[in-house]
Structures are given as C-alpha cells and as structure tokens.
Protein backbone atom coordinates (compact mmCIF):
# COMPACT_ATOMS: atom_id res chain seq x y z
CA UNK A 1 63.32 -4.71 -2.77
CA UNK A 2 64.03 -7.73 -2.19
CA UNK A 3 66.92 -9.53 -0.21
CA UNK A 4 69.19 -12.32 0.01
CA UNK A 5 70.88 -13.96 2.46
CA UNK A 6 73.99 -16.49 1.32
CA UNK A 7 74.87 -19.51 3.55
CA UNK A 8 76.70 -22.75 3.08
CA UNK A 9 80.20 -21.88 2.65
CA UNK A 10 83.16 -22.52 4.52
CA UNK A 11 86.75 -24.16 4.42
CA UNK A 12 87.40 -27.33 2.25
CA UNK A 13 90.16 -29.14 1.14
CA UNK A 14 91.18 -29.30 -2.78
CA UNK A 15 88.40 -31.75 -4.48
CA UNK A 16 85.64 -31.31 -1.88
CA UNK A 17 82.54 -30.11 -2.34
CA UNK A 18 79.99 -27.66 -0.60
CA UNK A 19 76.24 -26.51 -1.63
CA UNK A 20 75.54 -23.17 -1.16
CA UNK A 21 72.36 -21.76 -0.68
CA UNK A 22 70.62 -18.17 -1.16
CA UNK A 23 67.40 -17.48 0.91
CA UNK A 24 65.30 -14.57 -0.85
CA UNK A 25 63.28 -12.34 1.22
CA UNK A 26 60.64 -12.21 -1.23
CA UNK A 27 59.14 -14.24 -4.31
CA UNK A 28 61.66 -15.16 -7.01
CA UNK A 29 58.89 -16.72 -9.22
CA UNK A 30 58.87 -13.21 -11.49
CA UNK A 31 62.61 -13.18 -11.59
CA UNK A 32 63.68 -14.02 -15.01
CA UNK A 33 67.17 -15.14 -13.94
CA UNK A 34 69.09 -15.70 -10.96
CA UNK A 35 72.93 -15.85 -10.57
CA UNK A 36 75.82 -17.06 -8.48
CA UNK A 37 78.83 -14.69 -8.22
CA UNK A 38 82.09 -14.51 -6.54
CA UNK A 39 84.71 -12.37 -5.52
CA UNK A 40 88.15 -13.82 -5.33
CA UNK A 41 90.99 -12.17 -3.06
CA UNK A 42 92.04 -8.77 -5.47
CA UNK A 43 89.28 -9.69 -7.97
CA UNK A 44 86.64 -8.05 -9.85
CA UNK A 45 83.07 -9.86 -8.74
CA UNK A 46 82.14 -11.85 -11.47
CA UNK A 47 79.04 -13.72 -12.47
CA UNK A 48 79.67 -18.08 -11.68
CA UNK A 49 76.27 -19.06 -13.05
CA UNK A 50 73.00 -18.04 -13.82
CA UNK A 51 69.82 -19.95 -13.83
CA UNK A 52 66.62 -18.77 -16.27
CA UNK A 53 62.89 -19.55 -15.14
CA UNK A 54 62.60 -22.00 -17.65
CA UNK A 55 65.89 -23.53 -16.32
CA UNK A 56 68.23 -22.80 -19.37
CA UNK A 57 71.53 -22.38 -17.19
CA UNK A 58 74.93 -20.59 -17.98
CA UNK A 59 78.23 -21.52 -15.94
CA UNK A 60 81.53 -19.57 -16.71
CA UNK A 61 84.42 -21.80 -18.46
CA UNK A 62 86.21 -22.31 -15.21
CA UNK A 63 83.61 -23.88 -13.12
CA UNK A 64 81.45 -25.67 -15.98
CA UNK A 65 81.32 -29.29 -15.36
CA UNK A 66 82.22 -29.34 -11.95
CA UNK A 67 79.11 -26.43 -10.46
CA UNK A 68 75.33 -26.95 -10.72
CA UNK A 69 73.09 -24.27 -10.30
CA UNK A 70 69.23 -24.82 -9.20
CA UNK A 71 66.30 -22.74 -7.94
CA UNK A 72 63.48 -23.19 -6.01
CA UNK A 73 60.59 -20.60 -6.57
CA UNK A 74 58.75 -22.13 -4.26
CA UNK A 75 60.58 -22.01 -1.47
CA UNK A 76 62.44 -18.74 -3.03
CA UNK A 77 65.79 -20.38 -3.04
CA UNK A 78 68.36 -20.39 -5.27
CA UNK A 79 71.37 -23.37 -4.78
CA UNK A 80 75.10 -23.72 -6.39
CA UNK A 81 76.38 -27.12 -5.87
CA UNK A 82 79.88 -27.18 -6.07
CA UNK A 83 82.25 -30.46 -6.67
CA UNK A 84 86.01 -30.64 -7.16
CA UNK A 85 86.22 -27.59 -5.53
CA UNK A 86 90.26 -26.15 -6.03
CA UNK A 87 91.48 -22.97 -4.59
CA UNK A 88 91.37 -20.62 -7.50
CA UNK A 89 87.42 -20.66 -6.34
CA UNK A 90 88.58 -19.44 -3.43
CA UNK A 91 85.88 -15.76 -3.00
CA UNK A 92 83.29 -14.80 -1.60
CA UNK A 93 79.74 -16.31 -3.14
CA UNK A 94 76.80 -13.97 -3.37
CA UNK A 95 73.62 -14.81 -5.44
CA UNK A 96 71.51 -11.97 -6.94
CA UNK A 97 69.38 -10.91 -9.45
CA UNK A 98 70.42 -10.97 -13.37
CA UNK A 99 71.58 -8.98 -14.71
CA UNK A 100 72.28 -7.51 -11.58
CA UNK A 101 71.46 -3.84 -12.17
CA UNK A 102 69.96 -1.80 -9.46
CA UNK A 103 69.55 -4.96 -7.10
CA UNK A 104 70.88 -4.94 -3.28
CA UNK A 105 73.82 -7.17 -2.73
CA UNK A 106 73.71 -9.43 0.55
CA UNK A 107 76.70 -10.21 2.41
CA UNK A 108 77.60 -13.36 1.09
CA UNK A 109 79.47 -17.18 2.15
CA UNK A 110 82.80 -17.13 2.53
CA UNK A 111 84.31 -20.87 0.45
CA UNK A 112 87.97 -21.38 1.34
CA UNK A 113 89.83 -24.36 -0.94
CA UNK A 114 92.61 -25.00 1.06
CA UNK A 115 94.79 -28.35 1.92
C-alpha cells in the first residue's frame, strides 16, 4: 500500500502563504485522483482539494481562489499551494488517495495562521 509523507507546513501570519508537499512511497501515475485534506482544531477531516489525472481540479468554497493544487506523477508528488492564508485554515494537512476509502493516512503538516 502505498504511503505518504506531508511536509511544508508551519506557522504564518494572516495573508502569507506556504506550499505543501506530499511525497508518495510508490507510483501515483494509476491514481485517478489525489486530494488535500485538513483537520481543523474540534473538526471533522475534510477534503481541501482534489486533483484528477487529467488535471480537472476541485477546491472546497472556502479555499477556492486563494489554494492551487498540482501533481507530479513523475516524481510521485502531489503539491497545495496556499496564498492568503487566514486562520480558519488553521489544521492539520494530509494528502491521500480519492476517494479516500481503504487508503493509509500519513501523519501530516501542521499550518498555523496566526499574527
């Protein structure tokens, strides 16, 4: 099965901007979609973005505009790019499989939007 390792997070002040980035410990090239979730302080995990093969993406209502989600199959790496950052995005960031049924979840990158 494969794994993934989350790195790039970190503390930020309101309007700044961090890239995250998820390593894969195998080829992503099959995988017909990749995601970004987080899990804010009390909160349900819930999907951020998701990125097709073909590169159709999908960003929830809160971050659209502001997040940019790319992969590399090559290099079996998925990225979030995140601008304007303000501290209701405050979570922990995992990427995964989607949907993600049945896949192992990493241990995620702490991002912290704090003045």
């Amino acid at each position: 099965q494969v794994q993934f390792v989350e790195s790039g997070g970190g503390l930020v002040q309101p309007g700044g901007s961090l890239r995250l980035s998820c390593a894969a410990s195998g080829s992503i090239s099959s995988v017909y979609a990749m995601g970004w979730y987080r899990q804010g302080p009390g909160k349900q995990r819930e999907l951020v973005a998701r990125i097709t093969n073909g590169g159709s993406t999908y960003y929830v209502d809160s971050v659209k505009g502001r997040f940019t989600i790319s992969r590399d199959n090559a290099k079996n790496t998925v990225y979030l790019q995140m601008n304007s950052l303000k501290p209701e995005d405050t979570a922990v960031y995992y990427c995964n499989t989607w949907p993600s049924a049945g896949s192992s979840w990493g241990q995620g990158t702490q991002v912290t939007v704090s003045s």
